[in-house]
Protein backbone atom coordinates (compact mmCIF):
# COMPACT_ATOMS: atom_id res chain seq x y z
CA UNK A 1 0.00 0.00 0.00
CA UNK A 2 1.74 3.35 -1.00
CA UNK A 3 -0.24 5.38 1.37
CA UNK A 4 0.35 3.77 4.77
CA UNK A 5 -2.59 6.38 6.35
CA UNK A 6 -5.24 4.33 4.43
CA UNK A 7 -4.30 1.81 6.88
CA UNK A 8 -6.72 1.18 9.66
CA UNK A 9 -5.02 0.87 13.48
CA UNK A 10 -6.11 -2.57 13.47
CA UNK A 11 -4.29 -3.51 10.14
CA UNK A 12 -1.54 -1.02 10.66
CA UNK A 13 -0.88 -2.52 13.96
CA UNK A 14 -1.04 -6.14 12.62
CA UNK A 15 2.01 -4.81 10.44
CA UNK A 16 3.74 -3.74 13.03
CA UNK A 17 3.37 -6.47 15.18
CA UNK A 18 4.98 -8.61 11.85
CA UNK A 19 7.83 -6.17 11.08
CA UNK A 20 6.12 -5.39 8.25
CA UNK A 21 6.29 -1.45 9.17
CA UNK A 22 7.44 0.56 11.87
CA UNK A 23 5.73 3.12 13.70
CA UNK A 24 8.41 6.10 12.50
CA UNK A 25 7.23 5.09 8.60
CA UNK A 26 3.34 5.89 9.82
CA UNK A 27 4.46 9.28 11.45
CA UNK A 28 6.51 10.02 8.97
CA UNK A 29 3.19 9.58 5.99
CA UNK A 30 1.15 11.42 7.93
CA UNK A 31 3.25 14.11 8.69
CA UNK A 32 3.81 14.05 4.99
CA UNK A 33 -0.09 14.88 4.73
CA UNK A 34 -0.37 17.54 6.87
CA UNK A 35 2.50 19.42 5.23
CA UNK A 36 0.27 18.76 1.90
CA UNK A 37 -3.06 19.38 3.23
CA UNK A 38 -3.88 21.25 6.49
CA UNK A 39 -3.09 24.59 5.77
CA UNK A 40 -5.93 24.10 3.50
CA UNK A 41 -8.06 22.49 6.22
CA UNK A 42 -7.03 23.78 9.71
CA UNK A 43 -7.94 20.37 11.22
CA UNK A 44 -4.67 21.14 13.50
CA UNK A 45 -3.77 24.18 15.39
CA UNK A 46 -0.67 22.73 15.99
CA UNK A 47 1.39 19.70 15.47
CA UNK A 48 3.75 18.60 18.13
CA UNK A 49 8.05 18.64 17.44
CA UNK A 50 8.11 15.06 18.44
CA UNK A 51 6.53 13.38 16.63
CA UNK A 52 8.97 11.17 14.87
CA UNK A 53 10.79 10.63 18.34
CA UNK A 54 7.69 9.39 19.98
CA UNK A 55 7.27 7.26 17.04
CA UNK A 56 10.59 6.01 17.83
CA UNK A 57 10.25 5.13 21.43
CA UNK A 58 7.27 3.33 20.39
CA UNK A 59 9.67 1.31 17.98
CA UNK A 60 12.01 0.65 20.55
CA UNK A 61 9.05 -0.63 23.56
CA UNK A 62 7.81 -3.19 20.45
CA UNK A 63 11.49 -4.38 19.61
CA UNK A 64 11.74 -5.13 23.78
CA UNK A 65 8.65 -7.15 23.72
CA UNK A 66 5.90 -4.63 23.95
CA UNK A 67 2.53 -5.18 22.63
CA UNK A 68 -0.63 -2.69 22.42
CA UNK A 69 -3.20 -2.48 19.41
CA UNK A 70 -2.07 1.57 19.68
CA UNK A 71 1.59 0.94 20.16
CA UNK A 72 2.89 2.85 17.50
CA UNK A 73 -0.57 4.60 16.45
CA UNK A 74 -0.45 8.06 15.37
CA UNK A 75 -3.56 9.95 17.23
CA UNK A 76 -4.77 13.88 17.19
CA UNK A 77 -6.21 14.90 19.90
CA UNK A 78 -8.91 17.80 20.80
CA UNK A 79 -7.32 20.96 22.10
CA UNK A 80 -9.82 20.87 24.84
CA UNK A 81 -7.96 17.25 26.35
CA UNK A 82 -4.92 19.06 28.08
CA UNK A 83 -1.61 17.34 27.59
CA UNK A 84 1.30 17.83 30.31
CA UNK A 85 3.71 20.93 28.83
CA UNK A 86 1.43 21.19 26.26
CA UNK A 87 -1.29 24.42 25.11
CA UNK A 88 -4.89 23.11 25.45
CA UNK A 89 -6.68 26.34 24.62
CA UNK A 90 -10.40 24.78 23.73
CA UNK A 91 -9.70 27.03 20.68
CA UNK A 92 -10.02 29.94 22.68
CA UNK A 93 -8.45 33.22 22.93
CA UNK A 94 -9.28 32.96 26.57
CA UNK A 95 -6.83 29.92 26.96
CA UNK A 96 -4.55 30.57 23.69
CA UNK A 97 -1.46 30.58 25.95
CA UNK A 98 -2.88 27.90 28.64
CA UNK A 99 -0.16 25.37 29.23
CA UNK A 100 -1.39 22.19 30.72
CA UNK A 101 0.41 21.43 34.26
CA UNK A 102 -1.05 17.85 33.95
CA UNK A 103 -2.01 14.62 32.02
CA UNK A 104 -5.85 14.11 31.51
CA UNK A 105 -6.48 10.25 32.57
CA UNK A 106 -7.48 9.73 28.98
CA UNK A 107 -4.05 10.48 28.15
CA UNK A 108 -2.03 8.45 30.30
CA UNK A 109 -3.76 5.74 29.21
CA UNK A 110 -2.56 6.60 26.15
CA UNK A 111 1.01 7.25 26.57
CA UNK A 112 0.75 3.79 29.10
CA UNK A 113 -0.59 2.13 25.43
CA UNK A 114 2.68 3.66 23.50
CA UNK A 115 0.31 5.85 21.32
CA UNK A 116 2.08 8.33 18.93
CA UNK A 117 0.68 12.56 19.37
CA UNK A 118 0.55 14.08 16.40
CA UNK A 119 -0.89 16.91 17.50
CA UNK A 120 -3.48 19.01 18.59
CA UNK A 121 -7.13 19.74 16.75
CA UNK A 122 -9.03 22.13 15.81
CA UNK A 123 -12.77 22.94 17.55
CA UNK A 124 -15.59 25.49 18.24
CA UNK A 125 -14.70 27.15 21.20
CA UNK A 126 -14.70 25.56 24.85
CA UNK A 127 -16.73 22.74 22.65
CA UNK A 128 -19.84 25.03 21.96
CA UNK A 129 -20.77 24.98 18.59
CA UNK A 130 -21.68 22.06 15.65
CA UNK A 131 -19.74 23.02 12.47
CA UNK A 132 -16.03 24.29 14.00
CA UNK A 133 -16.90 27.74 12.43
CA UNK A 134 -16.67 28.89 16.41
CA UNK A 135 -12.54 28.48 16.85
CA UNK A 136 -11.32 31.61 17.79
CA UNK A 137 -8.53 30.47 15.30
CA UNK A 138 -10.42 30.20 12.24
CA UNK A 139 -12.85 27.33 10.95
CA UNK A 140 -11.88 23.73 9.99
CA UNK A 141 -12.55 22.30 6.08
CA UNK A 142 -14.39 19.31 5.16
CA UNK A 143 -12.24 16.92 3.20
CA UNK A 144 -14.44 15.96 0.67
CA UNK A 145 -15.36 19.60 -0.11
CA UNK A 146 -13.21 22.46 1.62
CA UNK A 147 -16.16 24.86 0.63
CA UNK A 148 -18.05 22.58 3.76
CA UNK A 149 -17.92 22.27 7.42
CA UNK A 150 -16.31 19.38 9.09
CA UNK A 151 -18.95 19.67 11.72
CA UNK A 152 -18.11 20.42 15.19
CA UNK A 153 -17.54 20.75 18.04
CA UNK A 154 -14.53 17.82 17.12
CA UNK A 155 -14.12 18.96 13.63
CA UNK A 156 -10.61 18.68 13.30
CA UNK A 157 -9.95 15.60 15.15
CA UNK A 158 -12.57 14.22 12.52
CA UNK A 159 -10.89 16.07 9.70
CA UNK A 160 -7.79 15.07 10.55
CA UNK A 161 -8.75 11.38 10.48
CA UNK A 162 -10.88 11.47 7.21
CA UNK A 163 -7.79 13.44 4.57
CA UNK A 164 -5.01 10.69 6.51
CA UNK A 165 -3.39 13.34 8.79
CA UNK A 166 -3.26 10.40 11.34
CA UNK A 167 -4.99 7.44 11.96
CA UNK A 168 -7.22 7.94 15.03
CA UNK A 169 -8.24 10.52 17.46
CA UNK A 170 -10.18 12.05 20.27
CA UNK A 171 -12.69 14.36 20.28
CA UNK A 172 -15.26 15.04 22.76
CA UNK A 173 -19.36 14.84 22.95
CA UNK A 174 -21.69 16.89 24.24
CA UNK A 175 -24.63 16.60 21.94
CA UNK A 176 -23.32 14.90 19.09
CA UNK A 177 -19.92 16.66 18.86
CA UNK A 178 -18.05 13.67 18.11
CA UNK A 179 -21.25 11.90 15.68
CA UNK A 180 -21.90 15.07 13.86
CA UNK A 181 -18.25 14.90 12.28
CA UNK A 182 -18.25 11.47 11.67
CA UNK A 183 -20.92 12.10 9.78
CA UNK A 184 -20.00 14.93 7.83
CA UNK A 185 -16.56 13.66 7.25
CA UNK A 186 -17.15 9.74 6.65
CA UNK A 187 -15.86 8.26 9.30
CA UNK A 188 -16.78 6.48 12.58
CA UNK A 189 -16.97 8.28 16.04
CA UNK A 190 -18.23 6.99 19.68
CA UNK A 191 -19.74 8.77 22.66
CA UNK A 192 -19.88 5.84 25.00
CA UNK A 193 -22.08 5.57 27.99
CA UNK A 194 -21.76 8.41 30.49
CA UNK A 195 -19.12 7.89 32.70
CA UNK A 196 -17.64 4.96 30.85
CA UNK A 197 -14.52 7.54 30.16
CA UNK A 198 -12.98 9.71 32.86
CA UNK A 199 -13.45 13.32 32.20
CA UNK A 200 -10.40 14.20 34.32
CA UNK A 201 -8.37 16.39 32.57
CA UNK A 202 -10.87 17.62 29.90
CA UNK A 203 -11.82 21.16 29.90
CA UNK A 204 -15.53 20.93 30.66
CA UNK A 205 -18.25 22.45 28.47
CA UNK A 206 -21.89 20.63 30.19
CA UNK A 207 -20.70 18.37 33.19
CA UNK A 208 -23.51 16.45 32.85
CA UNK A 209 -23.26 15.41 29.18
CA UNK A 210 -19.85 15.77 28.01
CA UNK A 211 -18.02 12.37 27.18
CA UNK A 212 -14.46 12.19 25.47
CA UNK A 213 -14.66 9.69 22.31
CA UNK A 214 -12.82 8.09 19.30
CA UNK A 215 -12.78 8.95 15.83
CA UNK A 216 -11.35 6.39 13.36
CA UNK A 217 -11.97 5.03 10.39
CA UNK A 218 -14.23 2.09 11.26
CA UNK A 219 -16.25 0.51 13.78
CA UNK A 220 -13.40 -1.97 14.84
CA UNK A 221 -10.89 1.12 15.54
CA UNK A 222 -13.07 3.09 17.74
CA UNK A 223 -13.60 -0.16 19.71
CA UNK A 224 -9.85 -0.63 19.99
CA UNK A 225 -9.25 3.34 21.02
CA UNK A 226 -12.37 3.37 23.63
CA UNK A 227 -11.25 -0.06 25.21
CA UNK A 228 -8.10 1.72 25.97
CA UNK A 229 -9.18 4.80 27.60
CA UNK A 230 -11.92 3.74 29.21
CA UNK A 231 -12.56 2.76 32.88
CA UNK A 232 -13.19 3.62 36.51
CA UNK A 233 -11.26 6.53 37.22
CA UNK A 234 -10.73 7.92 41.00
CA UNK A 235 -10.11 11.44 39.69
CA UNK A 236 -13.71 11.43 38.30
CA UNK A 237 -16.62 10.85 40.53
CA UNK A 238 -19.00 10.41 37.51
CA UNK A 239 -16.87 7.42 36.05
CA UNK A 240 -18.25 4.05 36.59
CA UNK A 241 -17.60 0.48 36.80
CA UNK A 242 -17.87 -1.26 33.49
CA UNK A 243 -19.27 -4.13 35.60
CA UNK A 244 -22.62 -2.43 36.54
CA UNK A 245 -24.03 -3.39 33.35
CA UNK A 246 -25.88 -6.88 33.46
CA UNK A 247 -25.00 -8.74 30.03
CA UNK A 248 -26.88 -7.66 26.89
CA UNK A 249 -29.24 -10.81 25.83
CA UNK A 250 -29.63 -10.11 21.77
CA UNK A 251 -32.79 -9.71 20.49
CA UNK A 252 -32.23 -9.29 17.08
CA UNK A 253 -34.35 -5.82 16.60
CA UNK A 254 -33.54 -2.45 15.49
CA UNK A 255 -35.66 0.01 16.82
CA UNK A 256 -36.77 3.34 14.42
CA UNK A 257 -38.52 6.44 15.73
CA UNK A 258 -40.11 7.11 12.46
CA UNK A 259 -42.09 10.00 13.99
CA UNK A 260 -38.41 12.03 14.62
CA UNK A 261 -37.48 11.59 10.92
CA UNK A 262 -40.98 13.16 9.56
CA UNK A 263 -39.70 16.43 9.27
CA UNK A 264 -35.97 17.82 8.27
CA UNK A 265 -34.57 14.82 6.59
CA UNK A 266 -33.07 15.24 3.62
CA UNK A 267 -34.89 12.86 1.15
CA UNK A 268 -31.98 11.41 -0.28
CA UNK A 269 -30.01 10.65 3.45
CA UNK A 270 -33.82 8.88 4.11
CA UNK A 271 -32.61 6.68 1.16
CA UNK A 272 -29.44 6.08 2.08
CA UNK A 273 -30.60 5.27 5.69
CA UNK A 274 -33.50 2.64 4.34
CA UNK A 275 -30.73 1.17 2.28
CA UNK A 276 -28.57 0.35 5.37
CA UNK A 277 -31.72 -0.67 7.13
CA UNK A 278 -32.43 -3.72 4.28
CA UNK A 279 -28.82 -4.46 4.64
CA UNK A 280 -29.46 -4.91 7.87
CA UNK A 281 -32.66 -7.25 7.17
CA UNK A 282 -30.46 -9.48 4.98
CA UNK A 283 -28.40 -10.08 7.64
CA UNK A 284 -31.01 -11.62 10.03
CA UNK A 285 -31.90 -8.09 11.68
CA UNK A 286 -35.69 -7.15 12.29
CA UNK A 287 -36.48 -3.75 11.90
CA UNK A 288 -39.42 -2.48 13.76
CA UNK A 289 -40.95 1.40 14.33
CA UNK A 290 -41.01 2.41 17.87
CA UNK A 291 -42.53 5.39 19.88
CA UNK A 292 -40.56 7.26 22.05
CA UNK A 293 -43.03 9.92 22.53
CA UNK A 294 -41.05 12.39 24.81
CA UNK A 295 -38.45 12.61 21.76
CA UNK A 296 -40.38 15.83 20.75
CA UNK A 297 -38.93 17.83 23.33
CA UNK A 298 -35.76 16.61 23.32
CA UNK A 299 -33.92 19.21 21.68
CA UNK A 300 -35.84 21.78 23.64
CA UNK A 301 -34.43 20.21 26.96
CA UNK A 302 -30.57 19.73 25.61
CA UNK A 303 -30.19 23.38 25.36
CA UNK A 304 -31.70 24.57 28.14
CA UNK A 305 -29.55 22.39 30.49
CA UNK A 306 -26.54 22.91 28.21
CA UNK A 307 -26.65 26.77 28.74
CA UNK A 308 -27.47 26.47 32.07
CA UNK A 309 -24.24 23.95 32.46
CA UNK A 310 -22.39 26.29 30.31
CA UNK A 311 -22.87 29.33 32.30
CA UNK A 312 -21.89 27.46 35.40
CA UNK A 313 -18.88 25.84 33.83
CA UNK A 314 -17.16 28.92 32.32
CA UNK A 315 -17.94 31.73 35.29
CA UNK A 316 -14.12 30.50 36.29
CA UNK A 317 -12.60 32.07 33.56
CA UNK A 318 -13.14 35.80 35.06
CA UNK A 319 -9.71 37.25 34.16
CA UNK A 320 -8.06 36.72 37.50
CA UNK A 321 -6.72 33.16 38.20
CA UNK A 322 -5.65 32.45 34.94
CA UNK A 323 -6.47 32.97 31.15
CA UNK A 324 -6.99 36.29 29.53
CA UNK A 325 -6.71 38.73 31.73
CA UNK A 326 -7.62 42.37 29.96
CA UNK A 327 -7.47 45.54 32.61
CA UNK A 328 -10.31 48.08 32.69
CA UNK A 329 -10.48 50.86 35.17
CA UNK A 330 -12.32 48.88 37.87
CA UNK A 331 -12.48 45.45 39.44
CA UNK A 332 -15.90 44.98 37.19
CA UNK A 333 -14.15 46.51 33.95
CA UNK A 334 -11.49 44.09 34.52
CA UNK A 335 -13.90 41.06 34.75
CA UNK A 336 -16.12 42.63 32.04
CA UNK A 337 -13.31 43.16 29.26
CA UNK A 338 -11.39 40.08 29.67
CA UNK A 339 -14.81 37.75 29.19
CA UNK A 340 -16.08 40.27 26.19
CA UNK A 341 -12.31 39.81 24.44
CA UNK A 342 -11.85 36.32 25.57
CA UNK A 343 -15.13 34.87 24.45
CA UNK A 344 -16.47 34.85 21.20
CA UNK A 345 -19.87 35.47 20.25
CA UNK A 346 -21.47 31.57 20.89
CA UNK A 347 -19.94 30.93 23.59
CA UNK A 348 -21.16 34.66 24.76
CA UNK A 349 -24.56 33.69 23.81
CA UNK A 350 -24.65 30.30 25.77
CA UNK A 351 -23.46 32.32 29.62
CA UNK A 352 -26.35 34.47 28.58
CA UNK A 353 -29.11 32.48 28.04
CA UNK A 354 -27.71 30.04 30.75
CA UNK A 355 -27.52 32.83 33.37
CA UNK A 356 -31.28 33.77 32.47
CA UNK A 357 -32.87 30.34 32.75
CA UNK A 358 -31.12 29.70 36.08
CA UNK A 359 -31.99 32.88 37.86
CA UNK A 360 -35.00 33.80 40.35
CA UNK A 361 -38.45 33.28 38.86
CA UNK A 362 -37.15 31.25 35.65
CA UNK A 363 -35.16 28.17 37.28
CA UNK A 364 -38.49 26.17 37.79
CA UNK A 365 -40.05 27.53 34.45
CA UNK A 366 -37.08 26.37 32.45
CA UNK A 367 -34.14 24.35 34.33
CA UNK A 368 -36.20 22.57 36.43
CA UNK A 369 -39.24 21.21 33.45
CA UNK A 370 -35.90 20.14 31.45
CA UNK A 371 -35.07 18.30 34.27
CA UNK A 372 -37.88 16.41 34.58
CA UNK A 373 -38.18 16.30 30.77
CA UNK A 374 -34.56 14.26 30.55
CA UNK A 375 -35.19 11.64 33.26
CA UNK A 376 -38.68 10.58 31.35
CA UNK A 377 -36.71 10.28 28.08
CA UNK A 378 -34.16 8.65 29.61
CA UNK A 379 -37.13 6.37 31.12
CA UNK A 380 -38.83 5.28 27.91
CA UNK A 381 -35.20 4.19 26.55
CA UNK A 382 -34.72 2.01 28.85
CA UNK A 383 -37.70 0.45 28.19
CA UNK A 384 -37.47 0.51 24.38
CA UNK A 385 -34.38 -1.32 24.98
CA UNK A 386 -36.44 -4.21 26.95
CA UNK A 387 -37.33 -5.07 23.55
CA UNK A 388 -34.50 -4.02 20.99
CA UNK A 389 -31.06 -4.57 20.52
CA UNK A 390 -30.35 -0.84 19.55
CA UNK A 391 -31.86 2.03 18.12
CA UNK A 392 -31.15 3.62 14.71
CA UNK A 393 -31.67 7.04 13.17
CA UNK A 394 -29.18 9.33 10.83
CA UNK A 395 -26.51 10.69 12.52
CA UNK A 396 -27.37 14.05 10.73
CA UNK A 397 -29.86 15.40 8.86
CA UNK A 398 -28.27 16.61 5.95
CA UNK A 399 -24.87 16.09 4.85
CA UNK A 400 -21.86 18.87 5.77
CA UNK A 401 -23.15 22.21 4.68
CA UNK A 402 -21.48 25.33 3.22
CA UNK A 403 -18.72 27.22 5.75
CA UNK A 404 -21.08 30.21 6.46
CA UNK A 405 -24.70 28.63 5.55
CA UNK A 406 -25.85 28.48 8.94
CA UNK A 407 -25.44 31.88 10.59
CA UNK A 408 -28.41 32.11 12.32
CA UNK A 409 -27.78 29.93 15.57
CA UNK A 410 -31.50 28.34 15.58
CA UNK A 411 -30.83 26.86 12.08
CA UNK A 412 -27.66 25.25 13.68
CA UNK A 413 -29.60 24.03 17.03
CA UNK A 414 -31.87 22.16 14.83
CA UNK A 415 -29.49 20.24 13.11
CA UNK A 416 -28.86 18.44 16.41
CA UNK A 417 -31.95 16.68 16.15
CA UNK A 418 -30.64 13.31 16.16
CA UNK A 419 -27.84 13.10 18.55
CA UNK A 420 -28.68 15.34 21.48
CA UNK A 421 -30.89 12.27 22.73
CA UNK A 422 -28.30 10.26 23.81
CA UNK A 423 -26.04 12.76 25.59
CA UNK A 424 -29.62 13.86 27.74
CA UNK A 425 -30.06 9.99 28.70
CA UNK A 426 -25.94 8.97 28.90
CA UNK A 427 -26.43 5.98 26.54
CA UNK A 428 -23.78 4.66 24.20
CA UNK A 429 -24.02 5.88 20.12
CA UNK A 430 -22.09 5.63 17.24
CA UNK A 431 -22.02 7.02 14.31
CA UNK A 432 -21.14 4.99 11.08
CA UNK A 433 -20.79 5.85 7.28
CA UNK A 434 -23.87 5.12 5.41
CA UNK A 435 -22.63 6.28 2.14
CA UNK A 436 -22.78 9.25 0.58
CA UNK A 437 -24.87 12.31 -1.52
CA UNK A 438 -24.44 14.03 -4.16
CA UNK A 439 -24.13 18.09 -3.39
CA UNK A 440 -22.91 20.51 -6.03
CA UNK A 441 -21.18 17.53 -8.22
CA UNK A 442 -19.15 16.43 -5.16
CA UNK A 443 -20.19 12.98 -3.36
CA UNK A 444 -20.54 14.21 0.57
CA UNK A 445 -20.50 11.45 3.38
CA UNK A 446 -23.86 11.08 5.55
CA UNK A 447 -23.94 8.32 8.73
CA UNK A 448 -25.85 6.08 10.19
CA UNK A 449 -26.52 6.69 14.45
CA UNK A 450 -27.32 3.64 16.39
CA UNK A 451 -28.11 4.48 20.47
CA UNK A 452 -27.56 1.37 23.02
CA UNK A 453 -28.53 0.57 26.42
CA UNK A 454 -26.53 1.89 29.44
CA UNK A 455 -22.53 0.00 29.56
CA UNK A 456 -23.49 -2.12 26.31
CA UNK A 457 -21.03 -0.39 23.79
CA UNK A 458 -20.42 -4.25 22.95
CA UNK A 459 -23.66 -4.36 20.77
CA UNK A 460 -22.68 -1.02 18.70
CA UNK A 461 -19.12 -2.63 17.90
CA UNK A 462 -20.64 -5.67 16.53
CA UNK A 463 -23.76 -3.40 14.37
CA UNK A 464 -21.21 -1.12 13.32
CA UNK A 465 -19.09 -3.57 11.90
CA UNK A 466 -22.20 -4.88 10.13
CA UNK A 467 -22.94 -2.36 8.72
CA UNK A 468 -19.41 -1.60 7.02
């Protein structure tokens, strides 16, 4: 193969593991892409000096015996995951000169699995956004058509994976912003169950939803990535215990909420999502419609506790203990001015709104219906999942849309449709390709979504791969 970043991690560490290639030969091809390609796309804001001398440490643990799936594996990684000596800036000018003073447990797990760094990607600010228009540090390019989003918020991990600038990475999900990418780029991405990944070290955006997550190239990569950074972690008090989860008993059934795809669906992803689902019935699968009827208000209830999360989350970066820090002439000024020149106009938007449904008079009105809103969604999947394996909807809508198409922010909420559903009830989904459509002559990825029950990330491994 002349291109070694066509290579999946499981085939490229097969290779390895035969002496077949080293792990210096796949740095060395991807760094060959990025020199070709990602000035065009701005899927990295910065790739590391190292590179090729991580690559060959990684040479050096395999010669001694060592043995990992990722030994060797060149990975991007979201600039909201902080590295040790490192920026992690969430693509921020608040944090543009942060320095991490730690390892997030996701990535000592790494480094502990002889993983190669490539670098660091490209995202809408502090993860608020779903196109990676929102970087303070300019937008990120869809490979298939750099007049397109990558989709966001973990559009240049996704990127970075889908034009071979390496061959994995991490992004992070709050409401799809790992999914959404995959989809728009044509690749696979995971936001496991809540809590099945440590957030320790991530730069939170909504406590309550975020979940850090692979992007790769198939099904079987993701699998290999998340086995290795997931687990009980004592830094996190949300992670959990992989053995909570009773056993999945297969049932055989997909479930569809036909009455969530009535409206908004481009016709032609409807086709390419009916196709997957016969593919699906050939192979033994039995389709059936299901009613999840507080779906409706799903989207409704994301945002509301996402900008009430978000206003919570980000009142720490006020100018004084670290980050921007602009003077004014008073105390206020000072607080005022470095939020107004540190934050950009989303994430602006979000402490707004989030501040207003939070305070006196509103809370019970809005923060406190979502609230009950979530736990009776989160109810009627698990009892949809009494009787189905998994469920299945597209990942997105539509495919990637024009850089710039989507400047009013409602238009952009919307497209969430699909994936906020399983960040509000913490259950597994993944987002596979599903094919593609044709836009302005150019063939654009769209994915396929399929949602699991609580700890059972075991069932989406073995659909996804069916579906490839």
């Amino acid at each position: 193969m002349d291109d070694l970043t066509k290579l999946t991690i499981a085939e490229a560490g097969k290779k390895m593991a035969a002496g077949e290639l080293t792990a210096v030969d796949l740095a060395r091809a991807c760094l060959a892409n990025i020199d070709a390609r990602n000035q065009e796309l701005n899927a990295y804001l910065e790739v590391f000096d190292d590179v090729v001398a991580q690559a060959e440490a990684a040479d050096a643990r395999r010669a001694a015996g060592e043995s990992h799936p990722l030994l060797g594996i060149p990975l991007a990684i979201k600039d909201n995951i902080l590295i040790e000596g490192r920026v992690s800036s969430a693509s921020s000018k608040m944090l543009e000169h942060y320095i991490a003073t730690y390892d997030a447990t996701v990535i000592k797990k790494l480094k502990e699995a002889g993983a190669v760094f490539v670098g660091r990607t490209n995202m809408d600010e502090f993860a608020l956004g779903g196109s990676t228009e929102n970087s303070a540090f300019g937008p990120t390019k869809n490979p298939h058509d750099v007049a397109r989003v990558a989709g966001g918020t973990s559009g240049g991990s996704a990127a970075a994976v889908s034009a071979g600038l390496c061959l994995g990475a991490l992004g992070t999900d709050t409401g799809g912003s790992v999914r959404n990418p995959a989809s728009f780029c044509g690749v696979a991405g995971l936001k496991g169950t809540y809590g099945r990944v440590s957030r320790s070290g991530v730069i939170a955006a909504v406590s309550s939803f975020d979940q850090v997550g692979p992007l790769a190239k198939t099904a079987e990569d993701t699998q290999i990535i998340f086995d290795t950074i997931s687990g009980r972690d004592e830094l996190d008090s949300t992670s959990i215990d992989p053995g909570l989860y009773a056993p999945h008993k297969p049932t055989k059934k997909v479930g569809v909420p036909r009455k969530l795809m009535e409206e908004g669906l481009d016709e032609d992803v409807r086709a390419a999502f009916e196709t997957k689902l016969e593919a699906l019935r050939a192979k033994g699968y039995e389709v059936v419609d299901i009613e999840l009827p507080s779906l409706s208000f799903a989207l409704a209830t994301y945002y509301i506790i996402n900008f009430a999360e978000v206003s919570a989350n980000l009142a720490r970066f006020d100018g004084v203990r670290y980050g921007l820090s602009a003077k004014g002439d008073s105390l206020l000024n000072d607080y005022a001015k470095s939020r107004a020149e540190g934050f950009g106009p989303e994430t602006r938007r979000r402490i707004m709104l989030g501040t207003y449904v939070l305070s006196s008079g509103y809370y019970d009105a809005y923060y406190g219906r979502a609230g009950a809103a979530r736990e009776a969604l989160r109810q009627e999947f698990v009892d949809a999942f009494k009787n189905v394996d998994a469920v299945a909807t597209p990942t997105m809508p539509t495919p990637a849309f024009a850089v710039g198409e989507k400047s009013d922010p409602l238009s952009m909420y919307l497209a969430d449709i699909f994936t906020v559903t399983a960040n509000l009830t913490g259950n597994p989904a993944l987002s596979v390709p599903m094919g593609t459509v044709e836009r302005g002559g150019k063939q654009l990825p769209v994915g396929l979504q399929l949602i699991a029950a609580h700890g059972d990330e075991a069932t989406l491994f073995a659909l996804g791969k069916e579906i490839q």
